[in-house]
C-alpha atoms as a PDB file:
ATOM      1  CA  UNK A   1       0.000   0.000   0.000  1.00  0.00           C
ATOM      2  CA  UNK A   2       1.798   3.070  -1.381  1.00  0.00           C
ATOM      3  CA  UNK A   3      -0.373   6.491   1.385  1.00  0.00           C
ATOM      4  CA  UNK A   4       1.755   9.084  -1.130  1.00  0.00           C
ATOM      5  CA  UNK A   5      -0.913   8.226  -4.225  1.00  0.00           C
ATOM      6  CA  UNK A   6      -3.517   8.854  -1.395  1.00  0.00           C
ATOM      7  CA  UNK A   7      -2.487  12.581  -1.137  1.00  0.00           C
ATOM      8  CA  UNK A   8      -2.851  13.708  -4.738  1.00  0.00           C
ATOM      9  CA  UNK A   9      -6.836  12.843  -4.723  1.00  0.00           C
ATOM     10  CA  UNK A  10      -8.492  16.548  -3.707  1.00  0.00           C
ATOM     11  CA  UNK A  11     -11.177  16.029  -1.041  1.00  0.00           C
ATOM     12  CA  UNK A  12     -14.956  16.007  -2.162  1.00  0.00           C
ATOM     13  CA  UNK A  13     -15.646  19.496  -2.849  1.00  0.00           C
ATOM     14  CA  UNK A  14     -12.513  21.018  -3.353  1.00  0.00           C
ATOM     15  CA  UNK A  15     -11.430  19.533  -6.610  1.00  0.00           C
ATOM     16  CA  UNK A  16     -10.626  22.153  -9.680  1.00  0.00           C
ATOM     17  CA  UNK A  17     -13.707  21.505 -12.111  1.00  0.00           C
ATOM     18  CA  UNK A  18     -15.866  22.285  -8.823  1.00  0.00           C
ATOM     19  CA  UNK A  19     -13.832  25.724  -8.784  1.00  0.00           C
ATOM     20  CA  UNK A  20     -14.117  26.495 -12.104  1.00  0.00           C
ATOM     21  CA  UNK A  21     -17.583  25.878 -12.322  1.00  0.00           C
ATOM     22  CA  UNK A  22     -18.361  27.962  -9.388  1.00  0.00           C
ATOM     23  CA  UNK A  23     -16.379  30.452 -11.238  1.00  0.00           C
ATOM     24  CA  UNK A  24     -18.228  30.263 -14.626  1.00  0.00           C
ATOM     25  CA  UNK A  25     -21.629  29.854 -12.833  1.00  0.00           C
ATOM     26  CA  UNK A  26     -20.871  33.803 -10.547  1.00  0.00           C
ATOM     27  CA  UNK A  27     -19.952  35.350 -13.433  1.00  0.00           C
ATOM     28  CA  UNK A  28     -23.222  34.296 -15.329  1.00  0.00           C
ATOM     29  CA  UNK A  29     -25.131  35.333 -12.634  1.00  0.00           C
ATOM     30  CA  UNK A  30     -23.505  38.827 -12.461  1.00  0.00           C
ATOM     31  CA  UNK A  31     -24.046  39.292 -16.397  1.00  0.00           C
ATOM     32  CA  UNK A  32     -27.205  37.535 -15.947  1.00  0.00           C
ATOM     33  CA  UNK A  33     -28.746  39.809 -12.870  1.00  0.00           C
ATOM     34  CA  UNK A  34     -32.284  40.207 -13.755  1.00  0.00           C
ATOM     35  CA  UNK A  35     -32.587  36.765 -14.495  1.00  0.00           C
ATOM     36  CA  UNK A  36     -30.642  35.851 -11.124  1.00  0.00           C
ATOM     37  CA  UNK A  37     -32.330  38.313  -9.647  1.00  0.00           C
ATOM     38  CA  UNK A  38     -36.040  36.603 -10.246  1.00  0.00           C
ATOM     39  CA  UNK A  39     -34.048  33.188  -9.358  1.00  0.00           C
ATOM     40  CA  UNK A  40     -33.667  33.976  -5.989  1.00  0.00           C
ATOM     41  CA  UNK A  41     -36.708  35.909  -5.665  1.00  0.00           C
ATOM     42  CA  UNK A  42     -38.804  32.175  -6.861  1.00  0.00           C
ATOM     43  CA  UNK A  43     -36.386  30.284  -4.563  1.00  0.00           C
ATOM     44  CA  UNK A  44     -37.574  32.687  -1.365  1.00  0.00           C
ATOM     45  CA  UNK A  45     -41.352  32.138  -2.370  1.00  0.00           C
ATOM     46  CA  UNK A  46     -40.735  28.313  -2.768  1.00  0.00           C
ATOM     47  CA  UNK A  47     -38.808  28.690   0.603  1.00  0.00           C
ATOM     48  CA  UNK A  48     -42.108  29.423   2.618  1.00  0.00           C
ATOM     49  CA  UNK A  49     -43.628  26.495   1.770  1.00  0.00           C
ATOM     50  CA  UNK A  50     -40.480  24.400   2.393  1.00  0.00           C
ATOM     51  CA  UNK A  51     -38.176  23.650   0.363  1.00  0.00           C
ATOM     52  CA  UNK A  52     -36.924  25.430  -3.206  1.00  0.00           C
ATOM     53  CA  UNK A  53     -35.997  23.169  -6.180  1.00  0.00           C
ATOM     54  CA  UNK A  54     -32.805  25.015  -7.920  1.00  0.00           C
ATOM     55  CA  UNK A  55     -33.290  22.500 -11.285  1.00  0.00           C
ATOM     56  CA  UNK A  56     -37.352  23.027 -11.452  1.00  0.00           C
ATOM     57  CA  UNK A  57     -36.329  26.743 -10.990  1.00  0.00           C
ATOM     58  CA  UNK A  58     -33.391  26.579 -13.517  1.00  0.00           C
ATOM     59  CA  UNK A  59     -36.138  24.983 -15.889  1.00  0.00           C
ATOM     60  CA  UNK A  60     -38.405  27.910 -14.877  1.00  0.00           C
ATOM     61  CA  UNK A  61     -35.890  30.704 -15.592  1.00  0.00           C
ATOM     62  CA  UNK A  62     -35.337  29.264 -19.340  1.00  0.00           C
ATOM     63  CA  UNK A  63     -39.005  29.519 -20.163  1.00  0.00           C
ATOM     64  CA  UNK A  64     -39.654  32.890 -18.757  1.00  0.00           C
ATOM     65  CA  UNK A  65     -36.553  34.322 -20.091  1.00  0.00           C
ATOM     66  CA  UNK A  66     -35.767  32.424 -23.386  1.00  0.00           C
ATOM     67  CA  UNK A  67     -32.246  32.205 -21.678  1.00  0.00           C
ATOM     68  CA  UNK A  68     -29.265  29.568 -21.903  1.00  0.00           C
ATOM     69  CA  UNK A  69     -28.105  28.575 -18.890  1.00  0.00           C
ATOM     70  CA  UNK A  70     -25.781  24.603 -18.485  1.00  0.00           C
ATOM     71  CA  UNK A  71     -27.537  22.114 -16.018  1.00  0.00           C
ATOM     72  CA  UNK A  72     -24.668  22.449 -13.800  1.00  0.00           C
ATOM     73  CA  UNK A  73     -25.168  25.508 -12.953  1.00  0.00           C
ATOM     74  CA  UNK A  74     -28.284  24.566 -11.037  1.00  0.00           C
ATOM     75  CA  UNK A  75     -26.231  23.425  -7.789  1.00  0.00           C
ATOM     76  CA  UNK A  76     -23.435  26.806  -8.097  1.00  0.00           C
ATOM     77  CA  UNK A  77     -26.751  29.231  -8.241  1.00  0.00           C
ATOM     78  CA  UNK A  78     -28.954  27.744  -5.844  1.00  0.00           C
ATOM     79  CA  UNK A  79     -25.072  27.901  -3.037  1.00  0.00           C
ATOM     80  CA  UNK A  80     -25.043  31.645  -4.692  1.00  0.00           C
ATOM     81  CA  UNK A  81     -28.800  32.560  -4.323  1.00  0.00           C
ATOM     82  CA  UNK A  82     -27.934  30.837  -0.489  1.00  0.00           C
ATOM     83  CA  UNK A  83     -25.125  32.918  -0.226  1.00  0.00           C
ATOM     84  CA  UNK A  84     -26.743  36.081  -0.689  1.00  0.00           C
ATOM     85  CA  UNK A  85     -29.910  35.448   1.419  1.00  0.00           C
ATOM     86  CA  UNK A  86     -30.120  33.036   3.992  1.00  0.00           C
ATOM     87  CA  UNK A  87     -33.699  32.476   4.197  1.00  0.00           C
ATOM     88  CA  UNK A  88     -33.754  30.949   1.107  1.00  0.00           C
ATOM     89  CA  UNK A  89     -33.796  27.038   1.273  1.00  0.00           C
ATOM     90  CA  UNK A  90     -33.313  24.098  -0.903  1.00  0.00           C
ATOM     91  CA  UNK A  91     -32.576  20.672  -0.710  1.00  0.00           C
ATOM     92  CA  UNK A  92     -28.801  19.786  -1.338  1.00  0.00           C
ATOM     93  CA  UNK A  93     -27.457  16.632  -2.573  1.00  0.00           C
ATOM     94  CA  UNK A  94     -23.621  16.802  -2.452  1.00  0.00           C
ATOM     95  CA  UNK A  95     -21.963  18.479  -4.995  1.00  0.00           C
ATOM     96  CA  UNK A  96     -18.334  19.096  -6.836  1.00  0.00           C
ATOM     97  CA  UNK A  97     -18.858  23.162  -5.913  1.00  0.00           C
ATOM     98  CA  UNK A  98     -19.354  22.968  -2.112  1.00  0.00           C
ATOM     99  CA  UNK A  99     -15.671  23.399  -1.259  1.00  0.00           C
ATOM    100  CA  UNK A 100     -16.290  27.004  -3.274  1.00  0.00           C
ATOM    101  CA  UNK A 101     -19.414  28.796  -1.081  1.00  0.00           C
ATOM    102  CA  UNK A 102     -19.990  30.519   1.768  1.00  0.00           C
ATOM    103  CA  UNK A 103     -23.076  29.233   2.510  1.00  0.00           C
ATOM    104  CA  UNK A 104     -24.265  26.696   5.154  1.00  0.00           C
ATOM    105  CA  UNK A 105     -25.283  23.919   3.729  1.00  0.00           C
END
């Protein structure tokens, strides 16, 4: 058993795709603010009933605003949307970008 191998994997979270996509997913967001902006506003509604979904609302946002946004992103904005207001809520499964937020998860 060779532990040196065992140091080069990057913990779950913390890897560089997970930063990059974090990365790619803020600065759509910041171009993107008035669609953003209407994300987390649906995510704070969907909050006071329970729980948000961040891929129903990603689905949401595409119809309403004819805009492209990647699947992946649907994990970075919903940590974002946290971020920013911590009333919102949704349901996290683990993901590749939590290393990369300030939110608590």
């Amino acid at each position: 058993m060779n532990p040196s191998n065992q140091m080069q994997l990057p913990l779950p979270g913390c890897g560089d795709d997970g930063m990059e996509l974090m990365r790619e997913a803020r600065a759509w967001a910041a171009v993107n603010y008035d669609e953003f902006a209407w994300f987390k506003r649906q995510a704070l509604d969907d909050s006071r009933a329970g729980y948000a979904s961040a891929n129903c609302l990603l689905q949401m946002m595409r119809r309403k605003f004819r805009v492209k946004v990647p699947n992946a992103y649907a994990a970075c904005l919903a940590r974002i949307a946290k971020e920013q207001d911590d009333r919102i809520r949704f349901r996290h499964q683990r993901s590749k970008v939590d290393g990369f937020t300030t939110a608590v998860l």
